[in-house]
N, C-alpha and C. Protein backbone atom coordinates (compact mmCIF):
# COMPACT_ATOMS: atom_id res chain seq x y z
N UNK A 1 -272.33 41.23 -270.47
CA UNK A 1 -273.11 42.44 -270.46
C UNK A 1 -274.39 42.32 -271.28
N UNK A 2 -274.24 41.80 -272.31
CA UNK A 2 -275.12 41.63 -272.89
C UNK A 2 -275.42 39.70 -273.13
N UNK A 3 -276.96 39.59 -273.68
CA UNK A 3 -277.39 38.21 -273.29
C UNK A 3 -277.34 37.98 -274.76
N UNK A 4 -277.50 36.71 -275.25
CA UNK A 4 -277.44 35.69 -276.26
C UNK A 4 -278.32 36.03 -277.20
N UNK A 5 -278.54 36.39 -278.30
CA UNK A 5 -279.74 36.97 -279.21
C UNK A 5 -280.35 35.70 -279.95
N UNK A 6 -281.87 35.64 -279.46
CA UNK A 6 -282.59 34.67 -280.09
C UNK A 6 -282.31 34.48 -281.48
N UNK A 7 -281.59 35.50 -282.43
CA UNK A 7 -281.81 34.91 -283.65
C UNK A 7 -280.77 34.33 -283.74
N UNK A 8 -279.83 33.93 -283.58
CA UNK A 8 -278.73 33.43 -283.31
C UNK A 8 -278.65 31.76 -282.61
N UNK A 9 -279.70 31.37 -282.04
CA UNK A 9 -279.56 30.58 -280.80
C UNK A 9 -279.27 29.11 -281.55
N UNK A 10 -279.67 29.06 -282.60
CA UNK A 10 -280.05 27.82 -283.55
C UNK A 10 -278.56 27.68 -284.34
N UNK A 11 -277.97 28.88 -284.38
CA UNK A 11 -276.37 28.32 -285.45
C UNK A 11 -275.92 27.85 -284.93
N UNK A 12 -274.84 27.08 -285.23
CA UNK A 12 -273.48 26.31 -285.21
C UNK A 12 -272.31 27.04 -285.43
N UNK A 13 -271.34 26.98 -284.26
CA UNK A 13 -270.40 27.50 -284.24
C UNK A 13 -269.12 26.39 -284.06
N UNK A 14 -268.20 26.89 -284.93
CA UNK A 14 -267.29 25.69 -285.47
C UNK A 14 -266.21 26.10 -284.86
N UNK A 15 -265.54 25.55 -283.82
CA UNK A 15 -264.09 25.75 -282.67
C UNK A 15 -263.13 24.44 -282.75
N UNK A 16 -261.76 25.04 -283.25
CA UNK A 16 -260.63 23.85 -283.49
C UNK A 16 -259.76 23.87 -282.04
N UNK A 17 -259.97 23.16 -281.46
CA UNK A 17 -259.39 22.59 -280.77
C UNK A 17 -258.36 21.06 -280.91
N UNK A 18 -256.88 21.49 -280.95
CA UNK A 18 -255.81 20.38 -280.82
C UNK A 18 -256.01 19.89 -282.25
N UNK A 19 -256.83 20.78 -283.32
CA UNK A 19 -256.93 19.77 -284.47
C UNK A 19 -258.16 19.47 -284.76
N UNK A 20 -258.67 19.21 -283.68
CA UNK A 20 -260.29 18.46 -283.92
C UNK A 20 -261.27 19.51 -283.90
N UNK A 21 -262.17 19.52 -284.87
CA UNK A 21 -263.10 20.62 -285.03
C UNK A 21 -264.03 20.39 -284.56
N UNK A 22 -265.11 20.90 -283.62
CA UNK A 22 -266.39 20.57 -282.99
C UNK A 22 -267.22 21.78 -283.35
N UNK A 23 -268.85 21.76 -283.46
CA UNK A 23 -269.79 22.15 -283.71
C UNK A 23 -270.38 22.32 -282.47
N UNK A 24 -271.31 23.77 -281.85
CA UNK A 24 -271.56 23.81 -281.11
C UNK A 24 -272.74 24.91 -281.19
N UNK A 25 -273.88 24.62 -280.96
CA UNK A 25 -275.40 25.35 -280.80
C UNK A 25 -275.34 26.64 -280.48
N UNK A 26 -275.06 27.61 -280.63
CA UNK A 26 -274.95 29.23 -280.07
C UNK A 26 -275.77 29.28 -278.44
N UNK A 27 -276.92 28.71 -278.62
CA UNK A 27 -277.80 28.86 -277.57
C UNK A 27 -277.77 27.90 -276.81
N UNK A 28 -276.70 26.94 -276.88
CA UNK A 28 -276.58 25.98 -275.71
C UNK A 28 -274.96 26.27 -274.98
N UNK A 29 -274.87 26.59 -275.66
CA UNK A 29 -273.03 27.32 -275.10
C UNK A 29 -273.60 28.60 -274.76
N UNK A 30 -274.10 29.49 -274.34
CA UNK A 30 -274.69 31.01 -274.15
C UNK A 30 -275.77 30.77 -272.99
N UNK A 31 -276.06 29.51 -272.46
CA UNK A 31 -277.09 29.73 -271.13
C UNK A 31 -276.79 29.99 -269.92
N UNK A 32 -277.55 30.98 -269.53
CA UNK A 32 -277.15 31.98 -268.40
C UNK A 32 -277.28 31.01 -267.18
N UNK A 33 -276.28 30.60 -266.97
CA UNK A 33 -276.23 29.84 -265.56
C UNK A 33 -276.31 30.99 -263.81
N UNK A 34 -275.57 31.56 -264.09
CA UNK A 34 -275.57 32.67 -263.24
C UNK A 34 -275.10 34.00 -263.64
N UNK A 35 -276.01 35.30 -262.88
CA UNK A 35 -275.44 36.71 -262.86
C UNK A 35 -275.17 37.01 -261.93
N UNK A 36 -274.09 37.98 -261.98
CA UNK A 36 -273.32 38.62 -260.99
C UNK A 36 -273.23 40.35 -261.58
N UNK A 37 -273.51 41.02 -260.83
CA UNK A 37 -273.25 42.23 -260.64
C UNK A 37 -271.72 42.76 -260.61
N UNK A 38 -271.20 43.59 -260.97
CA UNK A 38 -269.84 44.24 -261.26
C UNK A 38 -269.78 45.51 -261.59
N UNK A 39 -268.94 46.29 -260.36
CA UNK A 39 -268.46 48.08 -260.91
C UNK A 39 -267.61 47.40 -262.37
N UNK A 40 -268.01 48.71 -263.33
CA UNK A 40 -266.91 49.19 -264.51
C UNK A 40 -266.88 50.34 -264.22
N UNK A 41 -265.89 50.88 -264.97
CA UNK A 41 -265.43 52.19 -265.21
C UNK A 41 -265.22 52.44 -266.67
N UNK A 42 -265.33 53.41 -267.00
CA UNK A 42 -264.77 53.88 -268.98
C UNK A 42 -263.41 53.96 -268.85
N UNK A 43 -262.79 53.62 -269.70
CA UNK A 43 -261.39 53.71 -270.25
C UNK A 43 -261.31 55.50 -269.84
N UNK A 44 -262.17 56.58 -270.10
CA UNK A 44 -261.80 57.69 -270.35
C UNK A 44 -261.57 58.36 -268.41
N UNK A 45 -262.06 57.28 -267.80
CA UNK A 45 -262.33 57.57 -266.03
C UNK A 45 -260.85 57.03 -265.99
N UNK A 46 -260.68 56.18 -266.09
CA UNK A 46 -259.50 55.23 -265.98
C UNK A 46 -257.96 56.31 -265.76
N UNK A 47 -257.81 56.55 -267.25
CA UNK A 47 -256.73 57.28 -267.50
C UNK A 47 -256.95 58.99 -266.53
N UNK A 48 -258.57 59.41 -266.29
CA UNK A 48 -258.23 60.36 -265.56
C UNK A 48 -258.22 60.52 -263.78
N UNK A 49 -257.94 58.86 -263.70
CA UNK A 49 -257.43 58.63 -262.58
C UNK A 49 -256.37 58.51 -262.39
N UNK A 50 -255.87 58.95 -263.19
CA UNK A 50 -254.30 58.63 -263.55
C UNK A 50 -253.03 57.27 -263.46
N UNK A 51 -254.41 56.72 -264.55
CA UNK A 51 -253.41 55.47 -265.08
C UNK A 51 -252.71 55.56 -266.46
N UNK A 52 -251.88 54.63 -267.15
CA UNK A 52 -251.24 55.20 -268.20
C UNK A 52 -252.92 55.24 -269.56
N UNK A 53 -252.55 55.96 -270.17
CA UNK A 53 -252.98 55.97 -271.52
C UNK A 53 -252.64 54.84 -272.36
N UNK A 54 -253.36 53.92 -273.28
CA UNK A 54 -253.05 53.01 -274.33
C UNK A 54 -252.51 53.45 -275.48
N UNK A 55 -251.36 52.70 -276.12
CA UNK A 55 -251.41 52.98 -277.12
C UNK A 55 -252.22 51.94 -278.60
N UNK A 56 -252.67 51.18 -277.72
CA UNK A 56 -253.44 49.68 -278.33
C UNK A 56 -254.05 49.57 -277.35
N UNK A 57 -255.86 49.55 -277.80
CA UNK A 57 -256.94 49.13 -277.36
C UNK A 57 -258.04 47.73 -277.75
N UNK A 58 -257.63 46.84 -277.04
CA UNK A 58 -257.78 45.82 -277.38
C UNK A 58 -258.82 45.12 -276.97
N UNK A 59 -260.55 45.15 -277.49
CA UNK A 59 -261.58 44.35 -277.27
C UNK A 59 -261.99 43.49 -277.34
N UNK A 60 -262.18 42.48 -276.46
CA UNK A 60 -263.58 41.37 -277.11
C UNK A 60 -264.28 40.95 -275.54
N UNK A 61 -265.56 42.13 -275.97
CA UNK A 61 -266.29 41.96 -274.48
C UNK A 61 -267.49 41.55 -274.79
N UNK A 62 -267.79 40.81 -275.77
CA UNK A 62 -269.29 39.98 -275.78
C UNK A 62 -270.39 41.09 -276.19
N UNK A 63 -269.96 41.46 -277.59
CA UNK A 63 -270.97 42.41 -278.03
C UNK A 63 -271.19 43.45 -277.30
N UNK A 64 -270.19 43.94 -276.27
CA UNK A 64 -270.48 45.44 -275.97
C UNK A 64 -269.16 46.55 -276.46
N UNK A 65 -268.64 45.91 -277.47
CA UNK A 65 -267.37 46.90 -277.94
C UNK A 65 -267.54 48.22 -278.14
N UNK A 66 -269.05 48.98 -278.77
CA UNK A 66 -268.90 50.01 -279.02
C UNK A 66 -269.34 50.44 -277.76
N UNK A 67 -269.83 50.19 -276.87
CA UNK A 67 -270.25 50.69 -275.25
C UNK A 67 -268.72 51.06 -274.92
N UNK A 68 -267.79 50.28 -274.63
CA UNK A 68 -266.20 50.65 -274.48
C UNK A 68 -265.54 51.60 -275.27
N UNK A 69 -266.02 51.66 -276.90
CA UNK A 69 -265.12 52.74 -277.27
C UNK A 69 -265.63 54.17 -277.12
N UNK A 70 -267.13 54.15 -276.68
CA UNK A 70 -267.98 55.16 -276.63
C UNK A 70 -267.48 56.36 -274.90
N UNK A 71 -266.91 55.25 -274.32
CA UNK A 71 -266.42 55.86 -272.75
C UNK A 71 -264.59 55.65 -273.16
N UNK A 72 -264.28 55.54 -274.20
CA UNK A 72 -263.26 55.73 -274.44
C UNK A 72 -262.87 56.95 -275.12
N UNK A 73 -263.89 57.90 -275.49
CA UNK A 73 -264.01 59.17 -276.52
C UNK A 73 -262.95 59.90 -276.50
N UNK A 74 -262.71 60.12 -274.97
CA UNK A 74 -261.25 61.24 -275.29
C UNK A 74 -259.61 60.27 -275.40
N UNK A 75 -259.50 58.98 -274.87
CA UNK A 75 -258.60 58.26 -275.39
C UNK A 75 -258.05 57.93 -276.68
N UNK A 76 -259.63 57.95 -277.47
CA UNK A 76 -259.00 57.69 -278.77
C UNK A 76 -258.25 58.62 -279.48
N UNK A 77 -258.26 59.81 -279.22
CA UNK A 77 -258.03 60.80 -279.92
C UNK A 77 -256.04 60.41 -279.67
N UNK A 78 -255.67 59.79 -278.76
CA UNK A 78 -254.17 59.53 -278.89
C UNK A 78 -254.10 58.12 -278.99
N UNK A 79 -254.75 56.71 -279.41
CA UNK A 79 -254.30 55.79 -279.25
C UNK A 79 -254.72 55.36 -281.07
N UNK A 80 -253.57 54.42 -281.02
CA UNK A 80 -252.58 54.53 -282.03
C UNK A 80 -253.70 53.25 -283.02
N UNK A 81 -253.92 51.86 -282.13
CA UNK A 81 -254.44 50.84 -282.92
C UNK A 81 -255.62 50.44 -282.00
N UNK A 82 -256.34 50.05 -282.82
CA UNK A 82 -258.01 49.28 -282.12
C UNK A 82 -257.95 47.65 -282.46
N UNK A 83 -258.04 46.59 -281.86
CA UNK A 83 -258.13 45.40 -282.18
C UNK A 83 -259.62 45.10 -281.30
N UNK A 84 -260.29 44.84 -282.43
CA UNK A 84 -262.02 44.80 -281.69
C UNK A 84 -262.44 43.56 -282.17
N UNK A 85 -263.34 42.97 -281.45
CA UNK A 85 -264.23 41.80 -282.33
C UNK A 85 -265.70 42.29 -282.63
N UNK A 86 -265.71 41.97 -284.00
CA UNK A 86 -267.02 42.28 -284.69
C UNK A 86 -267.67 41.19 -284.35
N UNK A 87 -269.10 41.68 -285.19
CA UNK A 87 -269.86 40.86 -285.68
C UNK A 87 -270.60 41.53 -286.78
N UNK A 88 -270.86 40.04 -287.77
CA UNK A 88 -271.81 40.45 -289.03
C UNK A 88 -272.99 40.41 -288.88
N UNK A 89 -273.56 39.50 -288.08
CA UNK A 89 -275.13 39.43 -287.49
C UNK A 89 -275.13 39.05 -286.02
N UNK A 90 -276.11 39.78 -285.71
CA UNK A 90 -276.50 39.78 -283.96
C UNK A 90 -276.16 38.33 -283.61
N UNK A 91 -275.20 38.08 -282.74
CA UNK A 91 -274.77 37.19 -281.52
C UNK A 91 -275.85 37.22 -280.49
N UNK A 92 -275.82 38.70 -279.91
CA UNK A 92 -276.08 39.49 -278.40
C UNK A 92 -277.03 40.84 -278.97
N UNK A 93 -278.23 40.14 -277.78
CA UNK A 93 -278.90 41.39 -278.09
C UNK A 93 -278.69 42.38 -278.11
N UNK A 94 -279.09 43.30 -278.78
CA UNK A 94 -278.82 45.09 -278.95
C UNK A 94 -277.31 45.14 -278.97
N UNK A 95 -276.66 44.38 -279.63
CA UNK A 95 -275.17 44.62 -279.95
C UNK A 95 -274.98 45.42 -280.89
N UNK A 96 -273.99 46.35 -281.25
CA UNK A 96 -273.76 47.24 -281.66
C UNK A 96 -272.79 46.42 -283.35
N UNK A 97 -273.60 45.80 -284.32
CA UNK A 97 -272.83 45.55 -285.67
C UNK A 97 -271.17 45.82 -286.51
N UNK A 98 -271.11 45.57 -287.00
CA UNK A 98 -269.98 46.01 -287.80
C UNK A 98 -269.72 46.82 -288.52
N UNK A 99 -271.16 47.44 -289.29
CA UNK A 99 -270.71 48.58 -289.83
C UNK A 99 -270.80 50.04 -288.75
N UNK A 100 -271.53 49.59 -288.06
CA UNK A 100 -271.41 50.97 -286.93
C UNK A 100 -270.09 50.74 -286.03
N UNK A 101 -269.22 49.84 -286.21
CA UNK A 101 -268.28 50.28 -285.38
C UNK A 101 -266.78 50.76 -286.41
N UNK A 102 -267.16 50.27 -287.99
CA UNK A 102 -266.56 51.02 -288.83
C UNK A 102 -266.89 52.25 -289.19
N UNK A 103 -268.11 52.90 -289.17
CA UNK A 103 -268.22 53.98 -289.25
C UNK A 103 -267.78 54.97 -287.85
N UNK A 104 -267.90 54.63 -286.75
CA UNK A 104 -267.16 54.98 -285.22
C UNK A 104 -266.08 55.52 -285.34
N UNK A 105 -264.81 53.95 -286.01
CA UNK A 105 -263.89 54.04 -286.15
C UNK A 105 -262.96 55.24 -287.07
N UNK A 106 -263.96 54.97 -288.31
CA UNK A 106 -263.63 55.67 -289.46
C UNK A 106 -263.50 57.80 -289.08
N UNK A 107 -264.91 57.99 -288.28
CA UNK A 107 -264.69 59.37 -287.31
C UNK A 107 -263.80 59.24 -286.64
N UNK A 108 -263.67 58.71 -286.07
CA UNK A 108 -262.43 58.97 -285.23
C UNK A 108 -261.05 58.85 -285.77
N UNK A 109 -260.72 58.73 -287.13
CA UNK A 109 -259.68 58.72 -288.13
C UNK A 109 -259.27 57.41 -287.64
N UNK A 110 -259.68 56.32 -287.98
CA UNK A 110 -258.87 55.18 -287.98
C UNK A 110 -259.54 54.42 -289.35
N UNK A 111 -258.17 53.27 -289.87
CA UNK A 111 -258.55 52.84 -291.23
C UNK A 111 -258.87 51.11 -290.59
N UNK A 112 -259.75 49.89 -291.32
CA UNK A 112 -259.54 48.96 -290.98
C UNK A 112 -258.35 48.22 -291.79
N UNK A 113 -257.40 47.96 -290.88
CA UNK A 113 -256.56 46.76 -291.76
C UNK A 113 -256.20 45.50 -291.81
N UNK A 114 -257.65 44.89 -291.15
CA UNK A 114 -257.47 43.81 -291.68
C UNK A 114 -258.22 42.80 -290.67
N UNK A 115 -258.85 41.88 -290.73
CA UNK A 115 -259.71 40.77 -290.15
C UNK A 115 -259.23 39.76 -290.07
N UNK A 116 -258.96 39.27 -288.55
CA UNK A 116 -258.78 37.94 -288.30
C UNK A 116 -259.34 36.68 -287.24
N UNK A 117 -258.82 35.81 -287.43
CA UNK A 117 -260.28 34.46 -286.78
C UNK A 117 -261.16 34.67 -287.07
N UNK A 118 -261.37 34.89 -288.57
CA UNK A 118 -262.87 34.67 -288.87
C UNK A 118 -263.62 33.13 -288.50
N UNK A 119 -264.63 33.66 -288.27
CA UNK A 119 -265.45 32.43 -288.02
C UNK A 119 -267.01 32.53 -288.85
N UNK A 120 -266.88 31.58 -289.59
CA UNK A 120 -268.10 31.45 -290.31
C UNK A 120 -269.21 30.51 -289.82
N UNK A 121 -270.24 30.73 -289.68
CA UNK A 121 -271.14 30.40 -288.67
C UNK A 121 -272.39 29.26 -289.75
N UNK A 122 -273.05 28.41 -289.28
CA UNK A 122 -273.88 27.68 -289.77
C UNK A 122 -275.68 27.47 -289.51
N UNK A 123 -276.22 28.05 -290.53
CA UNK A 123 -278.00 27.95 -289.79
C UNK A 123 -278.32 26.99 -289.73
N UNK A 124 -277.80 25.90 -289.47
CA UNK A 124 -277.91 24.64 -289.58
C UNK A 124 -277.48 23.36 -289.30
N UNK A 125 -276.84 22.90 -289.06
CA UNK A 125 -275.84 21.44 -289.53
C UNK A 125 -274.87 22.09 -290.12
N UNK A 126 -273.49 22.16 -289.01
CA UNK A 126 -272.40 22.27 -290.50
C UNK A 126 -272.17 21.72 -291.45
N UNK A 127 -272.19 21.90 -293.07
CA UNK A 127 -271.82 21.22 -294.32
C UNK A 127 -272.06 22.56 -294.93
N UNK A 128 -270.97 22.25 -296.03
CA UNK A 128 -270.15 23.55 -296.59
C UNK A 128 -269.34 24.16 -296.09
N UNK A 129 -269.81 25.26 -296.19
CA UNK A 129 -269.36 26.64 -295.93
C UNK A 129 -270.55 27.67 -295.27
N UNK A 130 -270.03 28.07 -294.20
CA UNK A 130 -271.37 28.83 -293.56
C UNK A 130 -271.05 30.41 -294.23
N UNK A 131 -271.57 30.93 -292.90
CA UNK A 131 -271.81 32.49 -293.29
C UNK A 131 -270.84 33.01 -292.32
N UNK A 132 -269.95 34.28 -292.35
CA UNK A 132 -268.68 35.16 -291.65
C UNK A 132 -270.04 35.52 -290.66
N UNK A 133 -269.62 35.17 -289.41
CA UNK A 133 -270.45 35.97 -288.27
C UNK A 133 -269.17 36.73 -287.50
N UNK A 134 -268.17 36.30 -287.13
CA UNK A 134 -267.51 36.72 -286.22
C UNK A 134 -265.86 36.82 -286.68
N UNK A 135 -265.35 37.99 -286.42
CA UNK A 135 -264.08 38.18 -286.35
C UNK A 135 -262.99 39.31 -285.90
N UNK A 136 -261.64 39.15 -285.77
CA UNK A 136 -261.34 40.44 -284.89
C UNK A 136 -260.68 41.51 -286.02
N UNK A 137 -260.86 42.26 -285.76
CA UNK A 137 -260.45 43.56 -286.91
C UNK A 137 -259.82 44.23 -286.32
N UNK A 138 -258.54 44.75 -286.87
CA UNK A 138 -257.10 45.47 -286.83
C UNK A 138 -257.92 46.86 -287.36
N UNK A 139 -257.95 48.05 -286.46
CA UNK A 139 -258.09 49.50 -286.94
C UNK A 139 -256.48 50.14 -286.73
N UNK A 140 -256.13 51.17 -287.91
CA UNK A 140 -255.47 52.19 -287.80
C UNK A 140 -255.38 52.96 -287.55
N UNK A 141 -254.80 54.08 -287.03
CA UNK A 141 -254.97 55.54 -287.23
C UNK A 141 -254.79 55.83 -288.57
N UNK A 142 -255.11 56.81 -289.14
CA UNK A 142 -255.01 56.96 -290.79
C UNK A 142 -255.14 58.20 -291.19
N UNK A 143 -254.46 58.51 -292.09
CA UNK A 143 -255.07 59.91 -292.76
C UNK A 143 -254.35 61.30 -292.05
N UNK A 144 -255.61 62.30 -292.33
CA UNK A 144 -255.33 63.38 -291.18
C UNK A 144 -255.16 63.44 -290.16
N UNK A 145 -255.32 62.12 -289.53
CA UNK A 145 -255.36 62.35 -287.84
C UNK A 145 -253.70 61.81 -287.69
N UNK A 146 -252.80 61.49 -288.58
CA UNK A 146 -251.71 61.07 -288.12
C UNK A 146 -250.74 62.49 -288.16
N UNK A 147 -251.29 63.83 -288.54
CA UNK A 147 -250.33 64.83 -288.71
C UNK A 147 -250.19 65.53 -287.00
N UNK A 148 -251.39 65.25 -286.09
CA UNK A 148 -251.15 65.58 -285.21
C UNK A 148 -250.66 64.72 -284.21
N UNK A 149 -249.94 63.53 -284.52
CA UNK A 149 -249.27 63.29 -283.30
C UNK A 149 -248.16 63.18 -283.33
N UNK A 150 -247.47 62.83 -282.21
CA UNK A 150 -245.85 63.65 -282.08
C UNK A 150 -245.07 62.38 -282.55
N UNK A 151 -244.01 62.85 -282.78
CA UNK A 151 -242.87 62.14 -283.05
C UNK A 151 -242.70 60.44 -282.26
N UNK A 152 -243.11 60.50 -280.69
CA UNK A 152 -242.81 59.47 -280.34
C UNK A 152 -243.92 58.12 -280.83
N UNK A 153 -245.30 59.21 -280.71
CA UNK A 153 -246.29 58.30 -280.98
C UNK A 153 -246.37 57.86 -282.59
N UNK A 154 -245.57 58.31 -283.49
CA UNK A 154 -245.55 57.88 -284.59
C UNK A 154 -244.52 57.03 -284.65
N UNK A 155 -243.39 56.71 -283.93
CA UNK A 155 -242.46 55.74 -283.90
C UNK A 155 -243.47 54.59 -283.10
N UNK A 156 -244.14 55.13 -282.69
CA UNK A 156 -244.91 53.55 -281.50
C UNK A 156 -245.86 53.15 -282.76
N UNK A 157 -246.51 53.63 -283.76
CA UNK A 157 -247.23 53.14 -284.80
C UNK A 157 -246.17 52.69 -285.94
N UNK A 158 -245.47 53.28 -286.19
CA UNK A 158 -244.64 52.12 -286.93
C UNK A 158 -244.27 50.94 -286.50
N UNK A 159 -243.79 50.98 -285.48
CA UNK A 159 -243.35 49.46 -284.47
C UNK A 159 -244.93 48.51 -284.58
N UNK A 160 -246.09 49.06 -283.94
CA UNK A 160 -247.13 48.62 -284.21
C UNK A 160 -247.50 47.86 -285.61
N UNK A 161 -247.50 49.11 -286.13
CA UNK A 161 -247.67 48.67 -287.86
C UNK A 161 -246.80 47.51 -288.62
N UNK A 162 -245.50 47.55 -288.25
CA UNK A 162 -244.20 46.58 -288.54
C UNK A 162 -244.83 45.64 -288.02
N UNK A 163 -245.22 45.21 -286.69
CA UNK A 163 -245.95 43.91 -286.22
C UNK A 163 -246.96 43.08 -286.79
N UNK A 164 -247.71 44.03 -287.51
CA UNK A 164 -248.83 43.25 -288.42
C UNK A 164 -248.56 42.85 -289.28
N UNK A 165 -247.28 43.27 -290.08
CA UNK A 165 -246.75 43.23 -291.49
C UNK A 165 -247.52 43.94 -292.17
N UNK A 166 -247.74 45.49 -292.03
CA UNK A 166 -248.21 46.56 -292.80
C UNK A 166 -246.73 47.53 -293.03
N UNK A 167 -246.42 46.72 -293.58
CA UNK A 167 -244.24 47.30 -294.12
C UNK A 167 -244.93 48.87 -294.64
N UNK A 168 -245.27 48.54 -295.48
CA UNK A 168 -245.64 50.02 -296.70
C UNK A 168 -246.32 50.99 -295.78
N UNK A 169 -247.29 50.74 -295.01
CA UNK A 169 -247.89 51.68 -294.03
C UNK A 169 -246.92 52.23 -292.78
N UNK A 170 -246.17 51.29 -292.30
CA UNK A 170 -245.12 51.80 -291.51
C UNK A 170 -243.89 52.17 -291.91
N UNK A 171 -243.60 52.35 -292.99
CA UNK A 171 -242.58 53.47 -293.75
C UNK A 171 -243.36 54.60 -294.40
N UNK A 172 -244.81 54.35 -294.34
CA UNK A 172 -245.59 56.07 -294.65
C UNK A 172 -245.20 57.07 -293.40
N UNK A 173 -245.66 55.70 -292.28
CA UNK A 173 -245.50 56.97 -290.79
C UNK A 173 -244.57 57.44 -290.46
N UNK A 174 -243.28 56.30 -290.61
CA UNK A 174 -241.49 56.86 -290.38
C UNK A 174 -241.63 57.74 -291.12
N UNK A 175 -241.84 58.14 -292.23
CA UNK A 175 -241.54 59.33 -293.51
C UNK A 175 -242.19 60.59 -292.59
N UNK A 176 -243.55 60.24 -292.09
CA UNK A 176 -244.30 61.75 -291.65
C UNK A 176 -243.47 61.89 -290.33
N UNK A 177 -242.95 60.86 -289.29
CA UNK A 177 -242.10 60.99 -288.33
C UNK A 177 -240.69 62.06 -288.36
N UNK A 178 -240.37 61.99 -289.57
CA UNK A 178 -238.97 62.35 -290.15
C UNK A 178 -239.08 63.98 -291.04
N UNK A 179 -240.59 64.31 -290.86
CA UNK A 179 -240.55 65.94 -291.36
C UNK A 179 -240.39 66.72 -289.92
């Protein structure tokens, strides 16, 4: 959806494969060989076509995540976990950052808990340690927004929550499950 962002084109991106780590140019892995045209639909069309509702919404669409959660507006209001891939600096043009999709998140009562496959990125020649460009982030529901949902959907967030190994957070929700 979105194309390769010039400022970006020059890092090094570091991928383990079988063990063996390779280095690879952002802007030589990202050339547009061909486009193709494609219907989408919003998550929020989706379900009112009457498909099931999520209770886990799970992204990584090439820097258009907040375009998806944005046609997801009335979904979120019942789905339980967000697994999105960020970014810390533009990949893809006019991509939508990391703190705007924590602040998104955060309205819509969800907490982040937690970042994984980070990938630290290189302006240069890998040596060292680069810079965190990319990784996928675990959102919660959290807070006030967990008093309004029902009983079942708070047993589906504990099960959820138990999966990540957030023990302490998923004996908060059994407890609010159990008033």
């Amino acid at each position: 959806l979105l194309r390769s962002s010039p400022a970006a084109a020059d890092e090094q991106c570091l991928w383990e494969i079988d063990g063996i780590r390779h280095a690879e140019r952002w802007g030589d892995i990202t050339k547009i060989e061909t486009v193709e045209r494609v219907r989408t639909t919003t998550v929020d069309a989706y379900i009112a076509a009457g498909h099931a509702a999520p209770d886990v919404l799970s992204l990584d669409v090439q820097g258009a995540e907040m375009r998806v959660m944005r046609g997801a507006a009335s979904a979120l209001k019942n789905i339980l976990c967000v697994i999105t891939e960020v970014e810390f600096h533009e990949i893809y043009e006019g991509q939508v950052l990391f703190d705007h999709q924590m602040s998104f998140l955060r309205g819509n009562g969800f907490r982040l808990c937690a970042f994984y496959h980070e990938q630290p990125w290189h302006p240069g020649e890998p040596n060292g340690d680069g810079f965190l460009t990319v990784a996928e982030a675990v959102w919660f529901r959290y807070g006030e927004s967990l008093e309004r949902l029902s009983v079942r959907q708070l047993l589906d967030l504990t099960v959820i929550a138990a999966s990540f190994n957030r023990v302490s957070y998923a004996g908060k929700v059994l407890d609010i499950a159990r008033k």
